[in-house]
PDB file of N, CA and C in Angstrom:
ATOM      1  N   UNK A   1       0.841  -1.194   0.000  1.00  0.00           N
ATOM      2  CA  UNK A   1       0.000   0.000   0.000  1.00  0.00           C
ATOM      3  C   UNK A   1       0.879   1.247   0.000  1.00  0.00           C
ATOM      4  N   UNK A   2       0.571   2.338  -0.659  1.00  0.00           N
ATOM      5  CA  UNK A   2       1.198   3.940  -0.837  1.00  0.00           C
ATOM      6  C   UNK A   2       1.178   4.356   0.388  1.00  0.00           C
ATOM      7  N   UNK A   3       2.058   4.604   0.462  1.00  0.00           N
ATOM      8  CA  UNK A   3       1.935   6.009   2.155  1.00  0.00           C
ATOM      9  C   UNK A   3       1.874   7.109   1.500  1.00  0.00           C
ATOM     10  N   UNK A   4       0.555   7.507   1.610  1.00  0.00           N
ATOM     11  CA  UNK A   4       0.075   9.253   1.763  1.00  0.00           C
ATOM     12  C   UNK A   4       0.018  10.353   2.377  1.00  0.00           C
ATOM     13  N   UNK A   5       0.062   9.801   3.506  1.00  0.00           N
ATOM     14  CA  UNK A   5       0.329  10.999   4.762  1.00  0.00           C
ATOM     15  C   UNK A   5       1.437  11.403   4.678  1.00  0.00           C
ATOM     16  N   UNK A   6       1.984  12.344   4.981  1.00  0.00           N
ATOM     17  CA  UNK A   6       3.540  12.983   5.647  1.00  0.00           C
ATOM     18  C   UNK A   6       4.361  11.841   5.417  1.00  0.00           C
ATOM     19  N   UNK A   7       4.593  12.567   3.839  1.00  0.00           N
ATOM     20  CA  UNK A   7       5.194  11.510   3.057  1.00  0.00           C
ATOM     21  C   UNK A   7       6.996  12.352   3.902  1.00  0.00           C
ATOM     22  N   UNK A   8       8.177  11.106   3.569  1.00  0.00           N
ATOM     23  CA  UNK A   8       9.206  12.044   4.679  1.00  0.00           C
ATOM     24  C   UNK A   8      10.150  13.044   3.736  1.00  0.00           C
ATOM     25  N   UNK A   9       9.893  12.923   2.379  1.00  0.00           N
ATOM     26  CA  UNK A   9      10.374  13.911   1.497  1.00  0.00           C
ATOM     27  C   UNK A   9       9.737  15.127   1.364  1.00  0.00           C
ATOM     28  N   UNK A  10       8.868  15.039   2.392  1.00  0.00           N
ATOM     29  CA  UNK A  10       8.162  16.408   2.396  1.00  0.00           C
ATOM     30  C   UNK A  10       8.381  17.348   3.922  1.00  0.00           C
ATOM     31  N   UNK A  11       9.460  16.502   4.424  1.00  0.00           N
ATOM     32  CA  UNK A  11       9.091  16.440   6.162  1.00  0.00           C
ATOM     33  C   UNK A  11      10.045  18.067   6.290  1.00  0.00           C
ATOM     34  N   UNK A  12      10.706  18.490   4.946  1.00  0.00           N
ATOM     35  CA  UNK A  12      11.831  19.622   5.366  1.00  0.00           C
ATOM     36  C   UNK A  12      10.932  20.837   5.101  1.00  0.00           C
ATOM     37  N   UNK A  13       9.814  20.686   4.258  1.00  0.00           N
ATOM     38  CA  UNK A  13       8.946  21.554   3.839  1.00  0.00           C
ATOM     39  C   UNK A  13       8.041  22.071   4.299  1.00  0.00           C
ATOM     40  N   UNK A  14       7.429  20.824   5.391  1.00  0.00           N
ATOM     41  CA  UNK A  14       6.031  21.117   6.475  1.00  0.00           C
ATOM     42  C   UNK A  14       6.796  21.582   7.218  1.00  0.00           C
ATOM     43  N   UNK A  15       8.167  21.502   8.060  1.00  0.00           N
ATOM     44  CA  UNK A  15       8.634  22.434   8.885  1.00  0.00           C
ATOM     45  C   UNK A  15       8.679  23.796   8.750  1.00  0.00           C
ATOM     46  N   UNK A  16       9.472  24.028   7.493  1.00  0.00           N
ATOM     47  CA  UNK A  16       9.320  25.226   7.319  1.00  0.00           C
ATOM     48  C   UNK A  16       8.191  26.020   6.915  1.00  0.00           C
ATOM     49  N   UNK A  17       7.184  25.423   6.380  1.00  0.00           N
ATOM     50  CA  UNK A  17       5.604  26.074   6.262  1.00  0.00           C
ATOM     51  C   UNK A  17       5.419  26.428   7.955  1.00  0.00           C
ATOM     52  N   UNK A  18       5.798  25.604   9.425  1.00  0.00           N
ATOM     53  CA  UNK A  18       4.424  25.650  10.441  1.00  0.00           C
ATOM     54  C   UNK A  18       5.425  26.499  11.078  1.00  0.00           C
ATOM     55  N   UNK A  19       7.033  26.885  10.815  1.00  0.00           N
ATOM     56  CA  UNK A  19       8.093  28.244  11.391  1.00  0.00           C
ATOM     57  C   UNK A  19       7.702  29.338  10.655  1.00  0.00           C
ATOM     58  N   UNK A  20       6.796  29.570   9.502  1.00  0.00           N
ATOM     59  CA  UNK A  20       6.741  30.433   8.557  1.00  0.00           C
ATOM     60  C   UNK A  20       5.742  30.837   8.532  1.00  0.00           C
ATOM     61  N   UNK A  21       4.893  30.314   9.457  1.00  0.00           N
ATOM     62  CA  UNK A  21       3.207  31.058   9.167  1.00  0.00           C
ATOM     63  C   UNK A  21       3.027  32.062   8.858  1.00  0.00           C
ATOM     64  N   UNK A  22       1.897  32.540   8.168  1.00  0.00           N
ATOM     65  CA  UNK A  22       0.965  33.761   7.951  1.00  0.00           C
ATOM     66  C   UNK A  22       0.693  34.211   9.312  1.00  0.00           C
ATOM     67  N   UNK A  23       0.344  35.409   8.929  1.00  0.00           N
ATOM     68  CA  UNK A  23      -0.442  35.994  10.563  1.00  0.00           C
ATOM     69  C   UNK A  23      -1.904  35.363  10.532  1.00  0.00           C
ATOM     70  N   UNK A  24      -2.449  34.806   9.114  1.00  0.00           N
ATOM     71  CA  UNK A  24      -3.602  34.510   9.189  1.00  0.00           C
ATOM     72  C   UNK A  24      -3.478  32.816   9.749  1.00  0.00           C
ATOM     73  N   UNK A  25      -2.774  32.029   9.332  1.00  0.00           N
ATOM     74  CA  UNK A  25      -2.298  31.040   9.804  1.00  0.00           C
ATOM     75  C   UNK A  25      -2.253  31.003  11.130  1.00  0.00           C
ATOM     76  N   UNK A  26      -1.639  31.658  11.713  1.00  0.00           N
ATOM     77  CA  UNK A  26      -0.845  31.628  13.400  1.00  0.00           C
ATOM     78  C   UNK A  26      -2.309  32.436  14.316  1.00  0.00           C
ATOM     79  N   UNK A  27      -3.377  33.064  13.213  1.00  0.00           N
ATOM     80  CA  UNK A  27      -4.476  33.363  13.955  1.00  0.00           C
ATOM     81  C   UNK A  27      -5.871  32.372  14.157  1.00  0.00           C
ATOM     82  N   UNK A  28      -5.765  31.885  12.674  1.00  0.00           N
ATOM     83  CA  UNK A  28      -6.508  30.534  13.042  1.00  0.00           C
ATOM     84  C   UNK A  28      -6.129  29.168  13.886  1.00  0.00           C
ATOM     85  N   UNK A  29      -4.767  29.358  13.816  1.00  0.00           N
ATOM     86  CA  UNK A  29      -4.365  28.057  14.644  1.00  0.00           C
ATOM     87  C   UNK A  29      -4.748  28.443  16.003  1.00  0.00           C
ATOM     88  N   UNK A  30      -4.745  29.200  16.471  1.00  0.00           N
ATOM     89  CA  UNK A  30      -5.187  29.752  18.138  1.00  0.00           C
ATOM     90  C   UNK A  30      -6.367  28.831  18.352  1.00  0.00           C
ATOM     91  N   UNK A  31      -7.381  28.696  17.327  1.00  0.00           N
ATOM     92  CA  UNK A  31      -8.938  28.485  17.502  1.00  0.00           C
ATOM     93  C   UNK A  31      -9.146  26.785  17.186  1.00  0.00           C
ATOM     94  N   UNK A  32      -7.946  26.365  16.501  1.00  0.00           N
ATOM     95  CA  UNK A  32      -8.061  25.108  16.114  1.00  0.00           C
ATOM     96  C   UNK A  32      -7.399  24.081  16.678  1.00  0.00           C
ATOM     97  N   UNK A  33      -6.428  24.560  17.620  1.00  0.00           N
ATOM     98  CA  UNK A  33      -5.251  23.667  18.334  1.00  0.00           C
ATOM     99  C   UNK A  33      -6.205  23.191  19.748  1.00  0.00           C
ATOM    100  N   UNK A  34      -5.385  22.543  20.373  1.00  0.00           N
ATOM    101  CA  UNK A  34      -5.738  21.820  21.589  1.00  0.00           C
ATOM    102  C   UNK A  34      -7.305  21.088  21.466  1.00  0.00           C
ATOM    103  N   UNK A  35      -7.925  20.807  20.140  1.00  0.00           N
ATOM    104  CA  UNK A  35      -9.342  20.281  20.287  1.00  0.00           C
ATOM    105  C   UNK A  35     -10.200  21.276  21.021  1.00  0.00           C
ATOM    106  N   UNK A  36      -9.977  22.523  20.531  1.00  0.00           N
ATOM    107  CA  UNK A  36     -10.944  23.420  20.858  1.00  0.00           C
ATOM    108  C   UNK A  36     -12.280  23.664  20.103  1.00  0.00           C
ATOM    109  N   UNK A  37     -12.205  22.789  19.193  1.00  0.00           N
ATOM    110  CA  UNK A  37     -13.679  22.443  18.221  1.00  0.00           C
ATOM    111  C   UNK A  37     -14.093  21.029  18.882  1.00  0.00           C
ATOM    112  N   UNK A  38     -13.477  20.598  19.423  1.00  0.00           N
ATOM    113  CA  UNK A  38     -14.343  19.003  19.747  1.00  0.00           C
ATOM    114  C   UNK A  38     -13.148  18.032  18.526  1.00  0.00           C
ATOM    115  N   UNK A  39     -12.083  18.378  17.981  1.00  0.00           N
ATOM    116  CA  UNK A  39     -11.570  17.903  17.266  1.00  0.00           C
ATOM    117  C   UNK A  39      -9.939  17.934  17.168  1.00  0.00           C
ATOM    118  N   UNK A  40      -9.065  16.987  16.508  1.00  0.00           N
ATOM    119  CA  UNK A  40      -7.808  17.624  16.061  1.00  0.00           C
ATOM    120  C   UNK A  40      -7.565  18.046  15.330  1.00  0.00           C
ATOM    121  N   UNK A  41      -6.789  18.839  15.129  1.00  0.00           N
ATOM    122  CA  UNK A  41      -6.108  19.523  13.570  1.00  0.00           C
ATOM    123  C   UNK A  41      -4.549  19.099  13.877  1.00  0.00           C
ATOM    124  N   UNK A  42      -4.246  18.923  12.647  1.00  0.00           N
ATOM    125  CA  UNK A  42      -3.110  19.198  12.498  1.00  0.00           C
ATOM    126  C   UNK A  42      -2.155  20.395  11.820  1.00  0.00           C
ATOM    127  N   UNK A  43      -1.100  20.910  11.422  1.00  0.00           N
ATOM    128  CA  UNK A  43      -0.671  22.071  10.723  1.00  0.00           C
ATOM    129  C   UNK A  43       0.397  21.089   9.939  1.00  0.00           C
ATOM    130  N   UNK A  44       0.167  21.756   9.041  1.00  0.00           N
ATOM    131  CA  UNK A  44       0.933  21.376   7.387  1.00  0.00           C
ATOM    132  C   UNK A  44       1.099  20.135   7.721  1.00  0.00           C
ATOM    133  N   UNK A  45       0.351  19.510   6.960  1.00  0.00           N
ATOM    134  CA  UNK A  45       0.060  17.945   6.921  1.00  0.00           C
ATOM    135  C   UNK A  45       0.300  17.809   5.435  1.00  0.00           C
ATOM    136  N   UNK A  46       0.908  16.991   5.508  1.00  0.00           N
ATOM    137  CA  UNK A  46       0.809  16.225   3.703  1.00  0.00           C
ATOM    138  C   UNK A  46      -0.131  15.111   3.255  1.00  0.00           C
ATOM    139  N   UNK A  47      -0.197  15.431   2.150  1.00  0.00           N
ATOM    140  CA  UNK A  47      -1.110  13.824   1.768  1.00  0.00           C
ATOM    141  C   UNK A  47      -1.273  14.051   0.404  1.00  0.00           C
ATOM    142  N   UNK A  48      -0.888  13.007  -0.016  1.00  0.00           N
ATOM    143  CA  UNK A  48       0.196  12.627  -1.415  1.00  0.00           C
ATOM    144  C   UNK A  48       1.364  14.045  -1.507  1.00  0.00           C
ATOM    145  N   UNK A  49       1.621  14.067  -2.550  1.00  0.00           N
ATOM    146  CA  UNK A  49       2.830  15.745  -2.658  1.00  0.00           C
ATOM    147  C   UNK A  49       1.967  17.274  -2.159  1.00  0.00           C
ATOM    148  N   UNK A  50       0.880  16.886  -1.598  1.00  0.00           N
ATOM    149  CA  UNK A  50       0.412  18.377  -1.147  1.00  0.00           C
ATOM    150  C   UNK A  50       0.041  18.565   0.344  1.00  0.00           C
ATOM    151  N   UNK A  51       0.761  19.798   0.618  1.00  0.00           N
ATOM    152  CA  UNK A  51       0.460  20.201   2.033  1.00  0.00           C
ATOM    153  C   UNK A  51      -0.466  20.788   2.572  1.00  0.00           C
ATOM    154  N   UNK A  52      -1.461  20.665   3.651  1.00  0.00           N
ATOM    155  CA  UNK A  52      -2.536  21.329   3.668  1.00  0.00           C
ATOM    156  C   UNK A  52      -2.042  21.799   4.765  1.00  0.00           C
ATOM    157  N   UNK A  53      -2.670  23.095   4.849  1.00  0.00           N
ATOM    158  CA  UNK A  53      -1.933  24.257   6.193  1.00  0.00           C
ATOM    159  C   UNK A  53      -3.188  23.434   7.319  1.00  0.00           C
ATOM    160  N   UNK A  54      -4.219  23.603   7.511  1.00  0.00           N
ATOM    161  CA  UNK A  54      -4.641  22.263   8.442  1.00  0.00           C
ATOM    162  C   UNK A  54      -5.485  21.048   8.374  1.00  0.00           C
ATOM    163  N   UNK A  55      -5.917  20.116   8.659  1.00  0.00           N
ATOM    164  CA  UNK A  55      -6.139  18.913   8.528  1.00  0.00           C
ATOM    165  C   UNK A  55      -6.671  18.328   9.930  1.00  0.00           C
ATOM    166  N   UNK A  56      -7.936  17.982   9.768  1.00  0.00           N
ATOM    167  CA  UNK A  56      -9.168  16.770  10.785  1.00  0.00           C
ATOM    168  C   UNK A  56      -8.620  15.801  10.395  1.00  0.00           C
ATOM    169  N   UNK A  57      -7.978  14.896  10.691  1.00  0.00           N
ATOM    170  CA  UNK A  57      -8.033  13.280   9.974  1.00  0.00           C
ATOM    171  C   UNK A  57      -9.593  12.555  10.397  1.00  0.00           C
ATOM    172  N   UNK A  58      -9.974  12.924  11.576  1.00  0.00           N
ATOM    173  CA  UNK A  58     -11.055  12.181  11.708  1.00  0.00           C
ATOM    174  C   UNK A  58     -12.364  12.332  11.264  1.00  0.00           C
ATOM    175  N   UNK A  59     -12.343  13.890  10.870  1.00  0.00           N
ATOM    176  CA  UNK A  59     -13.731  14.052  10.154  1.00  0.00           C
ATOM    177  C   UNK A  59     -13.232  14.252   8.629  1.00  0.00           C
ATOM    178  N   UNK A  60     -11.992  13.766   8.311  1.00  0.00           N
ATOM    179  CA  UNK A  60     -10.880  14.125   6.897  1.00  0.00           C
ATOM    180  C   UNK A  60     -11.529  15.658   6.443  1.00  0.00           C
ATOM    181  N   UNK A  61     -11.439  16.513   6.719  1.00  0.00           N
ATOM    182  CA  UNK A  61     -11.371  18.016   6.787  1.00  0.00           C
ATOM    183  C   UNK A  61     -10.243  18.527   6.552  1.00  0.00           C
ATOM    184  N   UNK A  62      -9.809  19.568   5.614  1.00  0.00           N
ATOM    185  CA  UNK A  62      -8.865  20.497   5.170  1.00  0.00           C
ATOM    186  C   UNK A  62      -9.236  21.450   5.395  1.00  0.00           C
ATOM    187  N   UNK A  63      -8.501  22.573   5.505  1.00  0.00           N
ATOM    188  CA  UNK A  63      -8.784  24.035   6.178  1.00  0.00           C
ATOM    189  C   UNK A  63      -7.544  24.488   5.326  1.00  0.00           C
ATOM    190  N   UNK A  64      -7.772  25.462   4.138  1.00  0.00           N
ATOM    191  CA  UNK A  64      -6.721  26.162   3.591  1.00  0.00           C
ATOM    192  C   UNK A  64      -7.272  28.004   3.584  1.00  0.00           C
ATOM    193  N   UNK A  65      -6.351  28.882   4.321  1.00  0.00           N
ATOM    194  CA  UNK A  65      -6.069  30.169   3.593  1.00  0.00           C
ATOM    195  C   UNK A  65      -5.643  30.188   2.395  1.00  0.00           C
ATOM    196  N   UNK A  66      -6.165  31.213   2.175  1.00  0.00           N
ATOM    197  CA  UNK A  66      -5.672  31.410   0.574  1.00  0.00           C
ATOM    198  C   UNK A  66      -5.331  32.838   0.417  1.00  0.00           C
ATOM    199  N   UNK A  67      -4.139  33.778   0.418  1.00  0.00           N
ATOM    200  CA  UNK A  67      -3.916  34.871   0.249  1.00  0.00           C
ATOM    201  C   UNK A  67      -3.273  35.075  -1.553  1.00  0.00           C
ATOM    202  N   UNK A  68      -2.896  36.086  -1.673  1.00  0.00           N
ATOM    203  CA  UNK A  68      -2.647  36.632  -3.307  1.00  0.00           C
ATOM    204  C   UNK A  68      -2.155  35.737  -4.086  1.00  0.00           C
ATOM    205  N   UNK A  69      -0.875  34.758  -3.654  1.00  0.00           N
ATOM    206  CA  UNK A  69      -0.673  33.696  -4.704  1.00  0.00           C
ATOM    207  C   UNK A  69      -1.695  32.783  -5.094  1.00  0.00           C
ATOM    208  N   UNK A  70      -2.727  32.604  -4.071  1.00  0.00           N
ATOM    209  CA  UNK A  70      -3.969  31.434  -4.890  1.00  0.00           C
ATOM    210  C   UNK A  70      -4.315  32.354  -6.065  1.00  0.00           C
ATOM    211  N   UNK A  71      -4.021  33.542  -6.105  1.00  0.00           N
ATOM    212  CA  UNK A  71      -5.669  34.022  -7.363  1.00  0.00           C
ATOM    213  C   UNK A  71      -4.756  33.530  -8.422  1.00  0.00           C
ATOM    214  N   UNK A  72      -3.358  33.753  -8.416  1.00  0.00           N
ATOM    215  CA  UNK A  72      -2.680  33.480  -9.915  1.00  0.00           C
ATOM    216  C   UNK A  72      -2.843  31.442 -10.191  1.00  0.00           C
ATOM    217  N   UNK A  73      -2.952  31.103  -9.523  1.00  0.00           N
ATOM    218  CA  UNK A  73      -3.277  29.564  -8.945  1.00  0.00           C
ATOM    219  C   UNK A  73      -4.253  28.715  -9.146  1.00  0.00           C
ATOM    220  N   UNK A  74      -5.031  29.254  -9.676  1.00  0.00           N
ATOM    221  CA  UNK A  74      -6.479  28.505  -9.641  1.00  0.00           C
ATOM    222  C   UNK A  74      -6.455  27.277 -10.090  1.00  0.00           C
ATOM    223  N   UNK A  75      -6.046  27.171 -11.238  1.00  0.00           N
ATOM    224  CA  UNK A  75      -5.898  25.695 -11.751  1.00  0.00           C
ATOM    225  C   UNK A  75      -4.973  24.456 -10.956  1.00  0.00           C
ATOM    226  N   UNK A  76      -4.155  25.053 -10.627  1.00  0.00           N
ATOM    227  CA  UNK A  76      -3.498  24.083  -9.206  1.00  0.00           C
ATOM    228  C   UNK A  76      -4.057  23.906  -8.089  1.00  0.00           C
ATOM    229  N   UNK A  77      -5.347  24.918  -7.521  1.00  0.00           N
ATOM    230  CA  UNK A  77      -6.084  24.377  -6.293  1.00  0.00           C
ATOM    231  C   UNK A  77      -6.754  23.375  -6.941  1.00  0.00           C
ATOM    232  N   UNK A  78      -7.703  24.012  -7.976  1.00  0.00           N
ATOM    233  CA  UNK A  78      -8.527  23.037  -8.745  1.00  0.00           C
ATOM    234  C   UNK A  78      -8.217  21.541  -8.302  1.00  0.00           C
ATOM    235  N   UNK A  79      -6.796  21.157  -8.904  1.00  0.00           N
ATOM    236  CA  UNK A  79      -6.862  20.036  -9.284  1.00  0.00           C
ATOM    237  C   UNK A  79      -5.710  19.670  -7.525  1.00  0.00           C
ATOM    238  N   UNK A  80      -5.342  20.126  -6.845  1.00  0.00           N
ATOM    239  CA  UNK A  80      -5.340  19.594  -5.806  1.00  0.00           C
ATOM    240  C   UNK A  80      -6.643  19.240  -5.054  1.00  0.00           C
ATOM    241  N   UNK A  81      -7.721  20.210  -5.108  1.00  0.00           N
ATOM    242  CA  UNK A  81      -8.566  20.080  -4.547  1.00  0.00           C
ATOM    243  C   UNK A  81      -9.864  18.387  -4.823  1.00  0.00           C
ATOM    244  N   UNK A  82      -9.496  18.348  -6.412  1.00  0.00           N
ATOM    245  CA  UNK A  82     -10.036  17.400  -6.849  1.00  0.00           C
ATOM    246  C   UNK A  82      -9.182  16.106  -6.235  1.00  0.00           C
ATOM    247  N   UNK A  83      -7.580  16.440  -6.002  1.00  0.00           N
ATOM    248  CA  UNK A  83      -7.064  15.146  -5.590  1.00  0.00           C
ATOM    249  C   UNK A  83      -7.505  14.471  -4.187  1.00  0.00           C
ATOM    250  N   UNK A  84      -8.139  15.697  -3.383  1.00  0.00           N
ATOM    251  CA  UNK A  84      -8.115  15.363  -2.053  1.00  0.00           C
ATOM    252  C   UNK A  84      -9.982  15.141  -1.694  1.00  0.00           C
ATOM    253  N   UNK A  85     -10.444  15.508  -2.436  1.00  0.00           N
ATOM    254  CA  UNK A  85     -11.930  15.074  -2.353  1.00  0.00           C
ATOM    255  C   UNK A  85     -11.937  13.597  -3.270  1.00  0.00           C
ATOM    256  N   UNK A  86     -11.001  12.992  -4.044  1.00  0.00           N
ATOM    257  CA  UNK A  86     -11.139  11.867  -4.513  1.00  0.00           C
ATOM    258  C   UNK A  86     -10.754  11.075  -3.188  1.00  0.00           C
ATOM    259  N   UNK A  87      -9.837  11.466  -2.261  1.00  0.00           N
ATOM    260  CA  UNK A  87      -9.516  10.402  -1.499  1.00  0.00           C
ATOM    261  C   UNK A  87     -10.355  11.110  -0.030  1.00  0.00           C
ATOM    262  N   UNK A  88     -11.636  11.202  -0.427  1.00  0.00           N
ATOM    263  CA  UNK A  88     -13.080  11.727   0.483  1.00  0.00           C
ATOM    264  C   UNK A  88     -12.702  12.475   1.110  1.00  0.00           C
ATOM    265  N   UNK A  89     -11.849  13.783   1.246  1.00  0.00           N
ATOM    266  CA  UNK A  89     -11.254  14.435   2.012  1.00  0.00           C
ATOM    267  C   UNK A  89     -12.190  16.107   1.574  1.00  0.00           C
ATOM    268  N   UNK A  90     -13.023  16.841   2.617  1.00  0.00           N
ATOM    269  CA  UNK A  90     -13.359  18.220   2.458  1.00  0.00           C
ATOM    270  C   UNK A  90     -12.715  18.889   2.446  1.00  0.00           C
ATOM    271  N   UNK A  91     -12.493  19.784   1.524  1.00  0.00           N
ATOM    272  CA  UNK A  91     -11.607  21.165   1.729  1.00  0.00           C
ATOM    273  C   UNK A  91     -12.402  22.744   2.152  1.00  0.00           C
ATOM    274  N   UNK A  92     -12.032  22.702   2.928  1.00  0.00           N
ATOM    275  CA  UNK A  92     -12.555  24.239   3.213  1.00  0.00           C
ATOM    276  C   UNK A  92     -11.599  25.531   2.841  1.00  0.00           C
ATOM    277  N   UNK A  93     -12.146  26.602   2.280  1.00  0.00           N
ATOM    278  CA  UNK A  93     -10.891  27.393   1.697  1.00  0.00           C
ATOM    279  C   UNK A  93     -11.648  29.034   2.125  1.00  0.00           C
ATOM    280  N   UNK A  94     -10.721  29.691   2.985  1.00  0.00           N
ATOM    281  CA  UNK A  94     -10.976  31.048   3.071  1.00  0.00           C
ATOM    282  C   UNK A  94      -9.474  31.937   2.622  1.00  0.00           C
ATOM    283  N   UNK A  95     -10.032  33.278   2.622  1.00  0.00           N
ATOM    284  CA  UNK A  95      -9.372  33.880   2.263  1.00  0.00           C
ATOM    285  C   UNK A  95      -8.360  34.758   3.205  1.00  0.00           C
ATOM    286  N   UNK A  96      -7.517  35.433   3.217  1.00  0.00           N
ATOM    287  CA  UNK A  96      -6.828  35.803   4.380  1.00  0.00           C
ATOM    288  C   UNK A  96      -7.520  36.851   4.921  1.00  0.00           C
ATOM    289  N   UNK A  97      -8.564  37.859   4.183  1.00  0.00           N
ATOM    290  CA  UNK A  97      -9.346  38.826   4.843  1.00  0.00           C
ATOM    291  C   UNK A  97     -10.401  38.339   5.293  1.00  0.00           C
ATOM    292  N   UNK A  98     -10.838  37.341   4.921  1.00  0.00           N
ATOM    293  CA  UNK A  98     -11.602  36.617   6.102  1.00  0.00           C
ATOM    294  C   UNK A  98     -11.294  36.462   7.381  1.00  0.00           C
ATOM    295  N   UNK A  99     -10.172  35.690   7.192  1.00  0.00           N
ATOM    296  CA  UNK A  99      -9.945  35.311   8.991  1.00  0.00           C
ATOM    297  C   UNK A  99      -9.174  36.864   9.519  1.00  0.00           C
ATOM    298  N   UNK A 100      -9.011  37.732   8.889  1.00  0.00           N
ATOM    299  CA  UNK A 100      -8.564  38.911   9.578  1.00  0.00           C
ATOM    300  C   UNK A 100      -9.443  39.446   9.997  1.00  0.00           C
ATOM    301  N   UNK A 101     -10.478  39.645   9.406  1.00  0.00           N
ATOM    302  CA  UNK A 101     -11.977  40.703   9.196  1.00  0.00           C
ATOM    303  C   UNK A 101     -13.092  39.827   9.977  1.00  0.00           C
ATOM    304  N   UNK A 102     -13.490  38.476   9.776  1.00  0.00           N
ATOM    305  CA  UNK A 102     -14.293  37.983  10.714  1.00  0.00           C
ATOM    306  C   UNK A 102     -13.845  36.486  11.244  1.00  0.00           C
ATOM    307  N   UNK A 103     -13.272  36.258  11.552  1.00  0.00           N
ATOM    308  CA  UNK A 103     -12.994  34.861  12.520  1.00  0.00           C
ATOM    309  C   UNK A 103     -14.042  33.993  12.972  1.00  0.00           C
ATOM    310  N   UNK A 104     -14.629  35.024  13.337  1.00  0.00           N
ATOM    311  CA  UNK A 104     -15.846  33.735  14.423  1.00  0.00           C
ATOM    312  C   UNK A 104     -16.814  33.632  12.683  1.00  0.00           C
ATOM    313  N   UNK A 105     -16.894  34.339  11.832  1.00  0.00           N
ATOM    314  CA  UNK A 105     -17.511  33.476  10.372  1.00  0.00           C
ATOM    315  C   UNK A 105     -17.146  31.985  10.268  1.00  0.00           C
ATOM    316  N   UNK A 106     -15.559  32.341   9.909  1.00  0.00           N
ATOM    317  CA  UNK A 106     -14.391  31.779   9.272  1.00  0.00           C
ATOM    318  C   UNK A 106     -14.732  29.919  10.778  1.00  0.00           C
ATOM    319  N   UNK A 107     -14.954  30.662  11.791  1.00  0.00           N
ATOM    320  CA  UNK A 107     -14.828  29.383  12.884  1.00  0.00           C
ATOM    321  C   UNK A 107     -16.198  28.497  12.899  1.00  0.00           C
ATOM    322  N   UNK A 108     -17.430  29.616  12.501  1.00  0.00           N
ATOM    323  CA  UNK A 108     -19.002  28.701  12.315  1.00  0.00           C
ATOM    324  C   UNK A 108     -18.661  27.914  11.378  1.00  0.00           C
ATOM    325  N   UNK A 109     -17.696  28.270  10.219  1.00  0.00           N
ATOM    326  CA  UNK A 109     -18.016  27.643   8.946  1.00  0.00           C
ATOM    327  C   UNK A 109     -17.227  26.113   9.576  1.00  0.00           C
ATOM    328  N   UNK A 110     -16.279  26.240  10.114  1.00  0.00           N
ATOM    329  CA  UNK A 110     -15.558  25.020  10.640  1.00  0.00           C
ATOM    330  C   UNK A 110     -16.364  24.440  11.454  1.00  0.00           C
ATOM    331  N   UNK A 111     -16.968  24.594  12.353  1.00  0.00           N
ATOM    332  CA  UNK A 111     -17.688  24.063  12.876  1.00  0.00           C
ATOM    333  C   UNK A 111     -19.207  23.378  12.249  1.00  0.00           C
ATOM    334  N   UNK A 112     -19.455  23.942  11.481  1.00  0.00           N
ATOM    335  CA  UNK A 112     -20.763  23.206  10.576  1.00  0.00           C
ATOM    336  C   UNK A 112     -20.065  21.931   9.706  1.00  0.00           C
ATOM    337  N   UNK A 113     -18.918  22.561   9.221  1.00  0.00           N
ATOM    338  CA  UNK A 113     -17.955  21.336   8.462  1.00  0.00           C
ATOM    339  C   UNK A 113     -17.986  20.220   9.187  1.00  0.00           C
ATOM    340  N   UNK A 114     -17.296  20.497  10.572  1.00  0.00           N
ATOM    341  CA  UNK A 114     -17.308  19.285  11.656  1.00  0.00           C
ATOM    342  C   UNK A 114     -18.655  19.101  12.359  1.00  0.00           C
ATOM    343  N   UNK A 115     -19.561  19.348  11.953  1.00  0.00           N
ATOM    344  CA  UNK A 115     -20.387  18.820  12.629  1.00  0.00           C
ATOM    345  C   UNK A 115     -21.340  17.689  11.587  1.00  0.00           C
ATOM    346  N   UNK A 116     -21.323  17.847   9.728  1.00  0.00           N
ATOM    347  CA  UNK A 116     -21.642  16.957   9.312  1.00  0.00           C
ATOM    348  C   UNK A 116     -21.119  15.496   8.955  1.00  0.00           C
TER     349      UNK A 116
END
């Protein structure tokens, strides 16, 4: 069987993504760490060659910001996004003025995610 998770050729990369956070990153993680939804997350998780800034394994939930490099990007979320809903995985995707501008939105929406 493939190992998909935190594959270890990726292990130099998720480090430096979870030392490198966004401010929007390091503001949502406040709300998502310690199972403060009733859940875990993880930060920069891999699964196959793509890193998701956070990750439910148990409700398989993705949580991606998306600041100015997604808009030039689209076709690469696209089809990451298609890779990770093939292997039943939700992606949730906000934007960085979201979680700057309203949080507790940005946290219902996570929470309705995890609650279906």
């Amino acid at each position: 069987m493939m190992h998909i998770h935190n594959k270890q050729e990726l292990y130099a990369r998720r480090k430096e993504l979870r030392t490198g956070a966004t401010p929007q990153e390091a503001k949502l993680w406040e709300f998502l760490r310690r199972n403060q939804l009733g859940y875990r997350f993880r930060r920069q998780q891999s699964i196959g060659w793509y890193i998701l800034d956070f990750y439910c394994p148990e409700k398989k939930l993705a949580v991606e910001i998306d600041g100015e490099p997604h808009k030039a990007n689209e076709e690469y979320d696209a089809r990451r996004t298609e890779y990770l809903n093939f292997r039943g995985i939700t992606v949730l995707r906000f934007w960085d003025d979201e979680v700057d501008n309203d949080i507790e939105k940005v946290i219902s929406k996570i929470r309705t995610a995890l609650s279906l």
